[in-house]
PDB file of N, CA and C in Angstrom:
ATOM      1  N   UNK A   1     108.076 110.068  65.828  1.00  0.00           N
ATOM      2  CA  UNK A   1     108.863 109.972  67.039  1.00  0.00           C
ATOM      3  C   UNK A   1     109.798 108.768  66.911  1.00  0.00           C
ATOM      4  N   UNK A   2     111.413 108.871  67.289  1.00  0.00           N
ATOM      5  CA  UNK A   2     112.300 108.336  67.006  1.00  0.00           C
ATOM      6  C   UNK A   2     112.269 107.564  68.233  1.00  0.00           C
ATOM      7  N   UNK A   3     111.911 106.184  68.824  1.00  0.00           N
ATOM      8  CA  UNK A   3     111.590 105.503  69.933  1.00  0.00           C
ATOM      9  C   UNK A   3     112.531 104.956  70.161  1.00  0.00           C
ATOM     10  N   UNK A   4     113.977 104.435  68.946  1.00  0.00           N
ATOM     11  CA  UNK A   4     115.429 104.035  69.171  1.00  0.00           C
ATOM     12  C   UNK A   4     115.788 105.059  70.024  1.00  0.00           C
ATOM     13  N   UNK A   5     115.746 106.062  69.588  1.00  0.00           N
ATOM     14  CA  UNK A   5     116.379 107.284  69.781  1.00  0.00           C
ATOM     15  C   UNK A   5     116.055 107.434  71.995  1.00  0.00           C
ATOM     16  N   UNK A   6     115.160 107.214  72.047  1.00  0.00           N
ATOM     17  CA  UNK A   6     114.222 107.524  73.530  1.00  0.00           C
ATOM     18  C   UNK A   6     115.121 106.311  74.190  1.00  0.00           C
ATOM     19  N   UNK A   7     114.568 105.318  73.766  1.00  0.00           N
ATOM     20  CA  UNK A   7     115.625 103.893  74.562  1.00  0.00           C
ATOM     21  C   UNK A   7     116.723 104.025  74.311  1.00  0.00           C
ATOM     22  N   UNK A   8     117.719 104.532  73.691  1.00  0.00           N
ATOM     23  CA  UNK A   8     118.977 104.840  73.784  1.00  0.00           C
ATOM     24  C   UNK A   8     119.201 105.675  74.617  1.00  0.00           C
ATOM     25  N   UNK A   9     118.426 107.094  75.133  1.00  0.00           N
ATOM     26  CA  UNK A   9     118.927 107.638  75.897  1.00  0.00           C
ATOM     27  C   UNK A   9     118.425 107.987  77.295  1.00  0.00           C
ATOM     28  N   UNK A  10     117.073 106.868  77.451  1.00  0.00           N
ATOM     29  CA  UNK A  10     116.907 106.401  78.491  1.00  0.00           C
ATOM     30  C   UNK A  10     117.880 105.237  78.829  1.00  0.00           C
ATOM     31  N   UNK A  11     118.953 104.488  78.253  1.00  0.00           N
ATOM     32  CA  UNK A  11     118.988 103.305  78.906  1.00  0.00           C
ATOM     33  C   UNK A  11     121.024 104.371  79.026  1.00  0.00           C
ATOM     34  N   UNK A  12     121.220 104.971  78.522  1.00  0.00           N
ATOM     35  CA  UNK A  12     122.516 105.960  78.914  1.00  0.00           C
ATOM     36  C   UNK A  12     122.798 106.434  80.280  1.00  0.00           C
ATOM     37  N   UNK A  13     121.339 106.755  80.444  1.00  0.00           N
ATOM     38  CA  UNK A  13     121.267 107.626  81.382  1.00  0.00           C
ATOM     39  C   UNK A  13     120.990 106.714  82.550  1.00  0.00           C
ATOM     40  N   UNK A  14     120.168 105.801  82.231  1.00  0.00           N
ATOM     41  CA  UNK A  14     120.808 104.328  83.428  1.00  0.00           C
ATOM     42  C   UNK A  14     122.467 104.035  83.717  1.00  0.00           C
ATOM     43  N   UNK A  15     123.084 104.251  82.898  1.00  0.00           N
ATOM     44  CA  UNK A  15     124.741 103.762  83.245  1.00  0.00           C
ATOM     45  C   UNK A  15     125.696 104.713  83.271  1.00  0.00           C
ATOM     46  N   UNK A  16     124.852 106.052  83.142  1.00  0.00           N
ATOM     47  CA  UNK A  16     125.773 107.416  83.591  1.00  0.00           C
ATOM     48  C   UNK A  16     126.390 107.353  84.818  1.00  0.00           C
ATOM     49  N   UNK A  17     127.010 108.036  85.098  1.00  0.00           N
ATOM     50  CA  UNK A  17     127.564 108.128  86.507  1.00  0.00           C
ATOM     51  C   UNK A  17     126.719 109.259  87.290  1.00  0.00           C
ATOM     52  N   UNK A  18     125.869 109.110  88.629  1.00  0.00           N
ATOM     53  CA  UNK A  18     125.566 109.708  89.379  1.00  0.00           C
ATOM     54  C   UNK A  18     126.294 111.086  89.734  1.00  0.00           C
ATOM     55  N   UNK A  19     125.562 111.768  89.233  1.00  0.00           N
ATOM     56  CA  UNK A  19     126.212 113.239  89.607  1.00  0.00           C
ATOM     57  C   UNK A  19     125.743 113.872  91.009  1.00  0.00           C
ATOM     58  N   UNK A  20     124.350 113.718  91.555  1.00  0.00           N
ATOM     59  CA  UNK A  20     123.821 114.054  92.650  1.00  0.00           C
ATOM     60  C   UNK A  20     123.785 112.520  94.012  1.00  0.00           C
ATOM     61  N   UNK A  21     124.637 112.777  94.660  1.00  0.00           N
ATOM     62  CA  UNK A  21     124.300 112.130  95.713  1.00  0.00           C
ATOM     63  C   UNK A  21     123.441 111.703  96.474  1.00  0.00           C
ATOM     64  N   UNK A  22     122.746 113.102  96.757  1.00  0.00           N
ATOM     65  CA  UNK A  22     121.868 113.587  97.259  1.00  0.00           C
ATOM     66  C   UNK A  22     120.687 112.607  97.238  1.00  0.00           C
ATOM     67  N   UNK A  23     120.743 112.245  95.768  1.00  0.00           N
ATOM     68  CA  UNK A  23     119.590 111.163  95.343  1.00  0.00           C
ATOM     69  C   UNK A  23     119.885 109.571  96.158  1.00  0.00           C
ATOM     70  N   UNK A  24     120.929 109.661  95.901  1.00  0.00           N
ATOM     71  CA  UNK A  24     121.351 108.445  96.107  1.00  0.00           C
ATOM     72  C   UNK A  24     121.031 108.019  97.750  1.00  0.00           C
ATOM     73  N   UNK A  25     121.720 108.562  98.454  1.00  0.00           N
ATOM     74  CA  UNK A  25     120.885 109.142 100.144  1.00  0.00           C
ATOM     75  C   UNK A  25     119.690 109.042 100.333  1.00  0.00           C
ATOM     76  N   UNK A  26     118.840 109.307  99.419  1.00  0.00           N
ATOM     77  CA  UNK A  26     117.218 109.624  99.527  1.00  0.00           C
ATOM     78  C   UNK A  26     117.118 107.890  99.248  1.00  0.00           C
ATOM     79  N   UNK A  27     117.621 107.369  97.846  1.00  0.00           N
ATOM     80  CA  UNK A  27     116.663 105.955  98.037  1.00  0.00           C
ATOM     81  C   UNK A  27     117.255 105.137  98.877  1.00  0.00           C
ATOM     82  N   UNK A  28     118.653 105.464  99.715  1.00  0.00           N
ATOM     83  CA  UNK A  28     118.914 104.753 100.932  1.00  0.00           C
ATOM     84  C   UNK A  28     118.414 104.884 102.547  1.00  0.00           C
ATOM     85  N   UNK A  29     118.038 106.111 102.170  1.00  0.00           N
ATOM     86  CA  UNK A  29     116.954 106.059 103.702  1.00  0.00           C
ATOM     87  C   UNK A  29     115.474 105.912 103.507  1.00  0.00           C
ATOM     88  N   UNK A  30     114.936 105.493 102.150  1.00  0.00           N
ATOM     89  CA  UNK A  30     114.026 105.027 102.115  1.00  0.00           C
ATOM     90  C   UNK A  30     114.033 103.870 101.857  1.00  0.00           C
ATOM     91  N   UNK A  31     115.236 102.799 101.267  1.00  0.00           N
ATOM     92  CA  UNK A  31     115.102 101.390 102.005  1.00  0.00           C
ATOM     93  C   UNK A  31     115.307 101.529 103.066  1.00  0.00           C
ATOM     94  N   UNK A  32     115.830 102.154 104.017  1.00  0.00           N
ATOM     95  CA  UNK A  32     115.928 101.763 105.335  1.00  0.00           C
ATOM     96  C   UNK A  32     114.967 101.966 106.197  1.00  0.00           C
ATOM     97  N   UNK A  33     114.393 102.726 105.526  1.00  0.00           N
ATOM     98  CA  UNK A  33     112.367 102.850 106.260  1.00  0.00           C
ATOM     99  C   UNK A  33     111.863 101.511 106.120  1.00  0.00           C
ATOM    100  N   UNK A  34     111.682 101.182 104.875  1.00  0.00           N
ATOM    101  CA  UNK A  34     111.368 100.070 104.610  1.00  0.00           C
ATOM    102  C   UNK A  34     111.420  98.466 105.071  1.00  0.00           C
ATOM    103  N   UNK A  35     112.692  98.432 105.227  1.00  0.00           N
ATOM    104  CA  UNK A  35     113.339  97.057 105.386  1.00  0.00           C
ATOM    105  C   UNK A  35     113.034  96.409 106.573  1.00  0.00           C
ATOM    106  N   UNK A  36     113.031  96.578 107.495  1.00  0.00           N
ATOM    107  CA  UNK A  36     112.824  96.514 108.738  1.00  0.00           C
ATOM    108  C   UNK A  36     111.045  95.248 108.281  1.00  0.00           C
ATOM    109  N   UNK A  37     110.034  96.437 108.017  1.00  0.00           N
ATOM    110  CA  UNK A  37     108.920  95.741 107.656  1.00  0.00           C
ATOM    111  C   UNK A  37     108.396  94.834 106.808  1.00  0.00           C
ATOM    112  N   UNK A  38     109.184  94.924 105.530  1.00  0.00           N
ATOM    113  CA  UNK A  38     109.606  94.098 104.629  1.00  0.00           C
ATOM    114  C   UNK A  38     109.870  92.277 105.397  1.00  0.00           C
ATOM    115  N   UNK A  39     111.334  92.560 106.152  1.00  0.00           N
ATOM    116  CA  UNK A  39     112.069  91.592 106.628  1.00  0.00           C
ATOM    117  C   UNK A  39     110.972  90.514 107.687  1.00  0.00           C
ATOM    118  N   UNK A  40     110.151  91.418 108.035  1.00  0.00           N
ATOM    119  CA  UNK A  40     109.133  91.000 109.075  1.00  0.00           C
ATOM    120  C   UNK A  40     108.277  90.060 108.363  1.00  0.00           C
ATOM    121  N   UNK A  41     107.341  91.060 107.690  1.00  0.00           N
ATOM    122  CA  UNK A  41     106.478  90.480 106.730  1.00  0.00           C
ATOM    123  C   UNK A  41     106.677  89.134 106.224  1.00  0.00           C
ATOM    124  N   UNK A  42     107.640  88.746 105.367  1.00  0.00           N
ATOM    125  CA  UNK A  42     108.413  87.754 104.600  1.00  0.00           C
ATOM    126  C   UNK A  42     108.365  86.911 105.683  1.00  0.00           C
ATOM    127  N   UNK A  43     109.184  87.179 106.423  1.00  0.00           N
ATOM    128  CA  UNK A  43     109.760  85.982 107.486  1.00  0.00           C
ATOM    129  C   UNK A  43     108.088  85.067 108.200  1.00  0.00           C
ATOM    130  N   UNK A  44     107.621  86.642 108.646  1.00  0.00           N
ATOM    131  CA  UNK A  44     106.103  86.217 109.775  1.00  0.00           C
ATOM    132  C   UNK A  44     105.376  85.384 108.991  1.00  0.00           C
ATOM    133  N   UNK A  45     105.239  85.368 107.415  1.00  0.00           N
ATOM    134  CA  UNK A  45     104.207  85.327 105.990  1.00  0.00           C
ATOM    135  C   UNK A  45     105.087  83.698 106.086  1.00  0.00           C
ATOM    136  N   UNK A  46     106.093  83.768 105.833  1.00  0.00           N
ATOM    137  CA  UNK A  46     106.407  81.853 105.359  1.00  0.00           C
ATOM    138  C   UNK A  46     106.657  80.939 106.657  1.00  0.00           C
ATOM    139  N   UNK A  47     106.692  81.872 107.960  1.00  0.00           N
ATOM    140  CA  UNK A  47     106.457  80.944 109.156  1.00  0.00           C
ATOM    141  C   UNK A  47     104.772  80.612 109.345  1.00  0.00           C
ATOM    142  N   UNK A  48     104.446  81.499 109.059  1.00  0.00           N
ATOM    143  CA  UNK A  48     102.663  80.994 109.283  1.00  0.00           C
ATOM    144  C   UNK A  48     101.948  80.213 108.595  1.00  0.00           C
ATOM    145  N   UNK A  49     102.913  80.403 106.975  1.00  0.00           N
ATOM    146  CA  UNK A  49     102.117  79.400 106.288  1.00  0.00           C
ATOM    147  C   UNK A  49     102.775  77.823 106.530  1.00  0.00           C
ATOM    148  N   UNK A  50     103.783  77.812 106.789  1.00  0.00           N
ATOM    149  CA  UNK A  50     104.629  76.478 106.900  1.00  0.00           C
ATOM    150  C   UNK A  50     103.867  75.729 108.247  1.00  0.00           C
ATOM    151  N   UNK A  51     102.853  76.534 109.507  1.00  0.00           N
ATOM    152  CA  UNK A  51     102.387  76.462 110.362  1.00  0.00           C
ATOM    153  C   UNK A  51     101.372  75.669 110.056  1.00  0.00           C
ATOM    154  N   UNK A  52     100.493  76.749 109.303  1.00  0.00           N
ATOM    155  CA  UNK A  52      99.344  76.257 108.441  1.00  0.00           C
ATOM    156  C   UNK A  52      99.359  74.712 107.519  1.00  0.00           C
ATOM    157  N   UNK A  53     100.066  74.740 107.122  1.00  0.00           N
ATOM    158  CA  UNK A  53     100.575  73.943 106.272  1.00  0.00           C
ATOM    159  C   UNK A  53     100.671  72.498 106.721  1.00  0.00           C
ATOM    160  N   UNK A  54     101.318  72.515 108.091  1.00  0.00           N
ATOM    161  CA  UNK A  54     101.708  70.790 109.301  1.00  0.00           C
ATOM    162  C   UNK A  54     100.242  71.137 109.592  1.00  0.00           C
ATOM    163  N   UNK A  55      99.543  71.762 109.855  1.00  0.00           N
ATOM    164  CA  UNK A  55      98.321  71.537 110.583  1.00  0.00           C
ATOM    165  C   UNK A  55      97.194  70.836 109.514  1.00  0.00           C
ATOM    166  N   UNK A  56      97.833  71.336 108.381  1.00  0.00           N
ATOM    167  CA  UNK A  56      96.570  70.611 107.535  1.00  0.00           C
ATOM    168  C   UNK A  56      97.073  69.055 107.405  1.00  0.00           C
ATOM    169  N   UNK A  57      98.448  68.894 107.484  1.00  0.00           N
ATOM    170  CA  UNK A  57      98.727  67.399 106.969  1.00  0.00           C
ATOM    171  C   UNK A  57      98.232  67.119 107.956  1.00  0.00           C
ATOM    172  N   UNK A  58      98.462  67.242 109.401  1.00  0.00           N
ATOM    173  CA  UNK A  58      97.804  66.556 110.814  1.00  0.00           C
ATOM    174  C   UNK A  58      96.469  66.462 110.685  1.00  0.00           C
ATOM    175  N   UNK A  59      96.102  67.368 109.841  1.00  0.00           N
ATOM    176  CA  UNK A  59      94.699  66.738 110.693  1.00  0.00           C
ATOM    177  C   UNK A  59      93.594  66.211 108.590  1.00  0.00           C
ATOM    178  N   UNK A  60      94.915  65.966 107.869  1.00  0.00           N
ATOM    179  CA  UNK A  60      94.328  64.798 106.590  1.00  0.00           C
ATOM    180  C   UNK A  60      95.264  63.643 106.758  1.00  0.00           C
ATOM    181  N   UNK A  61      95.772  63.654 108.001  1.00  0.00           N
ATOM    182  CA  UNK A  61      96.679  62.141 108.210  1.00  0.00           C
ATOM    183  C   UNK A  61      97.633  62.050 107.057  1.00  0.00           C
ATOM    184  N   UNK A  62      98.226  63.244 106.544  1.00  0.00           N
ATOM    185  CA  UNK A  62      99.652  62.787 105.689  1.00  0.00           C
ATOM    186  C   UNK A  62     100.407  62.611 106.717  1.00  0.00           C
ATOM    187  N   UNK A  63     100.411  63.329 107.877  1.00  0.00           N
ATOM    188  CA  UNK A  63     101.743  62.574 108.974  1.00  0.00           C
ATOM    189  C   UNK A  63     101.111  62.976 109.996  1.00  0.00           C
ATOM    190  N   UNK A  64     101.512  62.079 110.781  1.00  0.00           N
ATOM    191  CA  UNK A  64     101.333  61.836 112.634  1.00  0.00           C
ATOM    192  C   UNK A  64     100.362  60.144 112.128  1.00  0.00           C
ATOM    193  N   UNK A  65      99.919  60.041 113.105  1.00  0.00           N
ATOM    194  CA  UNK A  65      98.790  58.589 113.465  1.00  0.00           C
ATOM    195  C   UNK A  65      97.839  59.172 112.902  1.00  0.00           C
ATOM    196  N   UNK A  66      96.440  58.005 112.573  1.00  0.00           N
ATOM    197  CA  UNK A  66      95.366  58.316 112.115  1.00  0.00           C
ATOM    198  C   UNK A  66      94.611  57.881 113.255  1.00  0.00           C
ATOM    199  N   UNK A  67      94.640  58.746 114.358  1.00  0.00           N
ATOM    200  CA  UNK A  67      94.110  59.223 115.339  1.00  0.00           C
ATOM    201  C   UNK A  67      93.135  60.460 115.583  1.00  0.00           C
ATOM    202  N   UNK A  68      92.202  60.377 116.334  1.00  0.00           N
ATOM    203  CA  UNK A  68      91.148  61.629 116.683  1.00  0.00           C
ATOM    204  C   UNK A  68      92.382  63.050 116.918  1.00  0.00           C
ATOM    205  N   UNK A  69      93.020  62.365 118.182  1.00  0.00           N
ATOM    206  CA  UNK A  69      94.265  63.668 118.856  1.00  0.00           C
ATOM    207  C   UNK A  69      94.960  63.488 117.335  1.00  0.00           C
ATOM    208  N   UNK A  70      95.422  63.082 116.666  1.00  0.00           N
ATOM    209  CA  UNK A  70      96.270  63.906 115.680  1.00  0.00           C
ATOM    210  C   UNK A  70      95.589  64.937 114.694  1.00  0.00           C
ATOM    211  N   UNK A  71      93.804  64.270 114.721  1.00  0.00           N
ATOM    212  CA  UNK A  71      93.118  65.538 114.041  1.00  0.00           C
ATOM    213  C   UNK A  71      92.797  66.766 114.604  1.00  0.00           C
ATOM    214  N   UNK A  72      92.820  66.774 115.556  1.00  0.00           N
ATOM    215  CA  UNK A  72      92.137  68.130 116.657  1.00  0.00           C
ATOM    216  C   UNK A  72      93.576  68.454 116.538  1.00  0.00           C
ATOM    217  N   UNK A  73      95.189  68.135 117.138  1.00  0.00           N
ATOM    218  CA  UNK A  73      95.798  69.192 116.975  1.00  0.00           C
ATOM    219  C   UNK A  73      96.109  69.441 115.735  1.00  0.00           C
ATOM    220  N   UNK A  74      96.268  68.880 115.033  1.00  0.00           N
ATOM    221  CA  UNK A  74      96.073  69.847 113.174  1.00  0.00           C
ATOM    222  C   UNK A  74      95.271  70.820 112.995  1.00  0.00           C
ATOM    223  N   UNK A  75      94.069  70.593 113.687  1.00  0.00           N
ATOM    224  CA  UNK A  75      92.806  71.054 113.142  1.00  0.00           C
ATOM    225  C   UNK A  75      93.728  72.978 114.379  1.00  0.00           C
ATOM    226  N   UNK A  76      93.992  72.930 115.484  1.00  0.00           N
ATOM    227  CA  UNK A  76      94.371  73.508 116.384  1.00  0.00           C
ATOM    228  C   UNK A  76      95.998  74.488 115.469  1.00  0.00           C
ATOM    229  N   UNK A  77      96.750  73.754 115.409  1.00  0.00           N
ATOM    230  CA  UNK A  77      97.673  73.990 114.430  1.00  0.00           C
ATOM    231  C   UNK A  77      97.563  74.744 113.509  1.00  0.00           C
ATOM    232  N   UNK A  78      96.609  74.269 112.517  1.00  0.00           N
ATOM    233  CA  UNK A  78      96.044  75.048 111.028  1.00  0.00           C
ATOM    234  C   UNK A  78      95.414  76.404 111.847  1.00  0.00           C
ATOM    235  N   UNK A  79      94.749  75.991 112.325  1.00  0.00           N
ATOM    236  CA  UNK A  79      94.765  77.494 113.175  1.00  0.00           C
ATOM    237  C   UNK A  79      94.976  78.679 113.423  1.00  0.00           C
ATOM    238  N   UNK A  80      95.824  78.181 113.975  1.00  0.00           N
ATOM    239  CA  UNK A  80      97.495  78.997 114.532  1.00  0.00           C
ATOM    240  C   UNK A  80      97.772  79.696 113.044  1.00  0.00           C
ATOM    241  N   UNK A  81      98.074  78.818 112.609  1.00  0.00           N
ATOM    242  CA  UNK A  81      98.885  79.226 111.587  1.00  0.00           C
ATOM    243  C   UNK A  81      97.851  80.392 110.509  1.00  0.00           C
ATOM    244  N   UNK A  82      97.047  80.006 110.478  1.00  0.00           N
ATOM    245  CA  UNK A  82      95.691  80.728 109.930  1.00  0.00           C
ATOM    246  C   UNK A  82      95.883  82.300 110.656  1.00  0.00           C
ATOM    247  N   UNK A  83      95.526  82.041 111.785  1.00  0.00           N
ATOM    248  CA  UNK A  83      95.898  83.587 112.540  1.00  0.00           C
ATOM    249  C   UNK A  83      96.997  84.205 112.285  1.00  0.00           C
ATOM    250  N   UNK A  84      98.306  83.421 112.078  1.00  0.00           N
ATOM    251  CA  UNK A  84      99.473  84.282 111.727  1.00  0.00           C
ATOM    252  C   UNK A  84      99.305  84.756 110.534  1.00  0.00           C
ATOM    253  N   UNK A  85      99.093  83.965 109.378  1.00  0.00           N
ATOM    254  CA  UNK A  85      98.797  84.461 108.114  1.00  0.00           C
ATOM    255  C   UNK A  85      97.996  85.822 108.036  1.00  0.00           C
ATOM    256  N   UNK A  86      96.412  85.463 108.633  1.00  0.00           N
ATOM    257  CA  UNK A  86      95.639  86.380 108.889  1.00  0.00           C
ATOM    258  C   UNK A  86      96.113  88.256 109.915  1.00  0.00           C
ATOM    259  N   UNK A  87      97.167  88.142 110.552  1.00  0.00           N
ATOM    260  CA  UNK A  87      97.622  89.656 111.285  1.00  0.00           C
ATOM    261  C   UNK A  87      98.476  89.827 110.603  1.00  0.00           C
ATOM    262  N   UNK A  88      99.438  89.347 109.442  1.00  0.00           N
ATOM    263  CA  UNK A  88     100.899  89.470 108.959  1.00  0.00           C
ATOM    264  C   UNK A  88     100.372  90.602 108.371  1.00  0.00           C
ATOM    265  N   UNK A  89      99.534  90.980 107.834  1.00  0.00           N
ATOM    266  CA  UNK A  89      99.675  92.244 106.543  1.00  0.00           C
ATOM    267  C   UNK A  89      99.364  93.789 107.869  1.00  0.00           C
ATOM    268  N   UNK A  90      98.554  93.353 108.674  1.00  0.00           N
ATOM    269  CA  UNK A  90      97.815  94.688 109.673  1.00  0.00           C
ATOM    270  C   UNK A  90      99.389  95.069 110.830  1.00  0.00           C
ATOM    271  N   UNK A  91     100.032  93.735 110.820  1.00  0.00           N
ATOM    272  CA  UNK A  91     101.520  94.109 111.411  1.00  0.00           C
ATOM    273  C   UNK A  91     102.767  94.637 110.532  1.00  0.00           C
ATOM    274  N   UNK A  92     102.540  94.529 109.164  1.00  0.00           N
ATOM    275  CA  UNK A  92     102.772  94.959 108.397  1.00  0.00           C
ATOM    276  C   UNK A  92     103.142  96.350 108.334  1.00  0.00           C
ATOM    277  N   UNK A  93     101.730  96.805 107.936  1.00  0.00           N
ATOM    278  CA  UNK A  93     101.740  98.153 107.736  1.00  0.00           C
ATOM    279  C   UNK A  93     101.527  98.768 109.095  1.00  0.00           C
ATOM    280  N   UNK A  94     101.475  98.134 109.932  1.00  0.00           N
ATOM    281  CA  UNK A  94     102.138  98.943 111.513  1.00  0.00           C
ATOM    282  C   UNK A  94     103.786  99.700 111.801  1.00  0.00           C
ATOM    283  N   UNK A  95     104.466  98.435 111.335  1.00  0.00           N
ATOM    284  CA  UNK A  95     105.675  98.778 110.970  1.00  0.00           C
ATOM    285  C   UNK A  95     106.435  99.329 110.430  1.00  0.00           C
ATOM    286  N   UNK A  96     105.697  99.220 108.933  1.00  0.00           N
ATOM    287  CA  UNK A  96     106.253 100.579 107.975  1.00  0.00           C
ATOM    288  C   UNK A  96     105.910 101.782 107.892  1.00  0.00           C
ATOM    289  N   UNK A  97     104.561 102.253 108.740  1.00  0.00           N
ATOM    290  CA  UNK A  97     104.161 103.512 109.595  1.00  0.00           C
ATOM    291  C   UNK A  97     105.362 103.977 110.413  1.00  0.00           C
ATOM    292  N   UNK A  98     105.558 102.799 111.220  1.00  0.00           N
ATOM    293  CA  UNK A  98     106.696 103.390 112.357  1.00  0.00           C
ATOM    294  C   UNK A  98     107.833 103.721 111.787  1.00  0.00           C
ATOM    295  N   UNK A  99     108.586 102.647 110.416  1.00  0.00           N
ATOM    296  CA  UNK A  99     109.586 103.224 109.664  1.00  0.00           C
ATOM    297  C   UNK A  99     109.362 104.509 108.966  1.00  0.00           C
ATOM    298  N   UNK A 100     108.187 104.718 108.583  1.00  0.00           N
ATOM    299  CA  UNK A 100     108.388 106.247 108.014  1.00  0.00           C
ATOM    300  C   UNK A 100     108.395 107.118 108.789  1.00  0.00           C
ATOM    301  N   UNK A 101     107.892 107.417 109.821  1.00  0.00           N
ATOM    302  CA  UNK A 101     107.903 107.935 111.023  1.00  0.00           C
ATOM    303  C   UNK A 101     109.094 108.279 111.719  1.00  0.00           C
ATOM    304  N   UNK A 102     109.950 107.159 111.732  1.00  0.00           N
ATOM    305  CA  UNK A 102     111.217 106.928 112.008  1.00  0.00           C
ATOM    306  C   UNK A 102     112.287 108.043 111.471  1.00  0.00           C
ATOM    307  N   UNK A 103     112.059 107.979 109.696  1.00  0.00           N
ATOM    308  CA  UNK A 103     113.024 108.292 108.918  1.00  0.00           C
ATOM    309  C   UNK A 103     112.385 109.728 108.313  1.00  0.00           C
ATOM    310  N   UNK A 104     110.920 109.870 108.473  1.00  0.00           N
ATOM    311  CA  UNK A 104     110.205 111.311 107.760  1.00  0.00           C
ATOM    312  C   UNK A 104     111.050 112.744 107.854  1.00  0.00           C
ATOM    313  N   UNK A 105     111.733 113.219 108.873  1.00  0.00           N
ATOM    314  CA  UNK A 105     112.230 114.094 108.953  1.00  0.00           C
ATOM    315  C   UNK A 105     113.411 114.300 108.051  1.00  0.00           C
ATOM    316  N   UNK A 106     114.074 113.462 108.182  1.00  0.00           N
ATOM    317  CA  UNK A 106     115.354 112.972 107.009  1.00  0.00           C
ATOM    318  C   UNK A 106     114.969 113.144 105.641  1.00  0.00           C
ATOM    319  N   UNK A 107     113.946 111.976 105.444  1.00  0.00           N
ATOM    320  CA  UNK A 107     113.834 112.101 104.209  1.00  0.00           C
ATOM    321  C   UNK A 107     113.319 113.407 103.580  1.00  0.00           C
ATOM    322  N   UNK A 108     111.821 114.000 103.954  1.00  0.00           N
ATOM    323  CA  UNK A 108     111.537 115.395 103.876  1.00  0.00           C
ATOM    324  C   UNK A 108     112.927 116.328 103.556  1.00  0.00           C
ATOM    325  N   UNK A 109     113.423 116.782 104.393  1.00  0.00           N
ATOM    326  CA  UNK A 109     114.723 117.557 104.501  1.00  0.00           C
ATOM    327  C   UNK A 109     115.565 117.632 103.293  1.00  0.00           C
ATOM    328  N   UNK A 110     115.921 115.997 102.906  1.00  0.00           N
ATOM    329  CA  UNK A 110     116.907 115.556 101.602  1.00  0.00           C
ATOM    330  C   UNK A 110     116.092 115.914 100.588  1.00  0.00           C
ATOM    331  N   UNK A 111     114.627 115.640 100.397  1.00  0.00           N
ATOM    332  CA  UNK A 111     114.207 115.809  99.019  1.00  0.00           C
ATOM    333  C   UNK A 111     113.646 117.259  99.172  1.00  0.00           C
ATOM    334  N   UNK A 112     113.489 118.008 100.416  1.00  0.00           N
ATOM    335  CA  UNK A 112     113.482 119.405  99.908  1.00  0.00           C
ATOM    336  C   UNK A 112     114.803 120.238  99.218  1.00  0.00           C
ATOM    337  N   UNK A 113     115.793 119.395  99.840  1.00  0.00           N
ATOM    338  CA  UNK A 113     117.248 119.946  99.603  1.00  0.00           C
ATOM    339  C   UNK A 113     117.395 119.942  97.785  1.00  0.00           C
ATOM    340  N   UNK A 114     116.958 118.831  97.294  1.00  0.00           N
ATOM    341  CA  UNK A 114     116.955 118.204  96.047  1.00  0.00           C
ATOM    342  C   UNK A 114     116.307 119.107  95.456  1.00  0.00           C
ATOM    343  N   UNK A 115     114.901 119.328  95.784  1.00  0.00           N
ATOM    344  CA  UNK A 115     113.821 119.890  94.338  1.00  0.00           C
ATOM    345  C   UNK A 115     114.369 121.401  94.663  1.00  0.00           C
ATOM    346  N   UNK A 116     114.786 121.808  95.724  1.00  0.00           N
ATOM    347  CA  UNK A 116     115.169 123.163  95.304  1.00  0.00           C
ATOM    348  C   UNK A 116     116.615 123.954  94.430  1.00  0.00           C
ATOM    349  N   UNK A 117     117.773 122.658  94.329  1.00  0.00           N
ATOM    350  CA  UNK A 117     118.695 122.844  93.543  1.00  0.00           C
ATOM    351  C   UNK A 117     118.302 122.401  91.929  1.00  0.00           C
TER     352      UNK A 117
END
């Protein structure tokens, strides 16, 4: 088996020109299922940990006073932030339920349109 031969005309057929649209449609309404939950995720995921994160310096005295109250709200803080971390993935895939949900009819439709030409 000629394996030049395979990567040459797998990597052709990467820089061909799109003949079916059709396709092209399909992986754009399936980022757009997507994105939405994606965008969430990311965002909810580095606000909770950055949450997490002040709560631990507060309450190992890298910043605020080395005070009781600066440990309890760290300790309160880390928390917080703990819980956000902890629902980000179950809100997650709440969301991208609802995006497929959203977009299922569409997409169905396009890729029946597809496998039958």
């Amino acid at each position: 088996m000629n394996t030049d031969k395979l990567f040459a005309e797998a990597l052709a057929n990467e820089y061909a020109p799109k003949d079916t649209s059709k396709v092209i449609a399909l992986k754009k309404l399936d980022r757009k299922a997507k994105l939405p939950a994606n965008v969430f995720a990311y965002t909810f995921g580095i606000i909770g940990t950055l949450v997490f994160g002040v709560g631990l310096c507060l309450s190992m005295h890298v910043i605020g006073s080395d005070s009781l109250g600066s440990m309890v709200a760290g300790v309160i803080i880390g928390l917080a932030g703990l819980l956000m971390v902890s629902v980000n993935y179950p809100l997650y895939r709440k969301l991208l339920e609802n995006g497929k949900k959203k977009y299922a009819y569409d997409i169905m439709l396009l890729a029946k349109e597809i496998s039958e030409s």
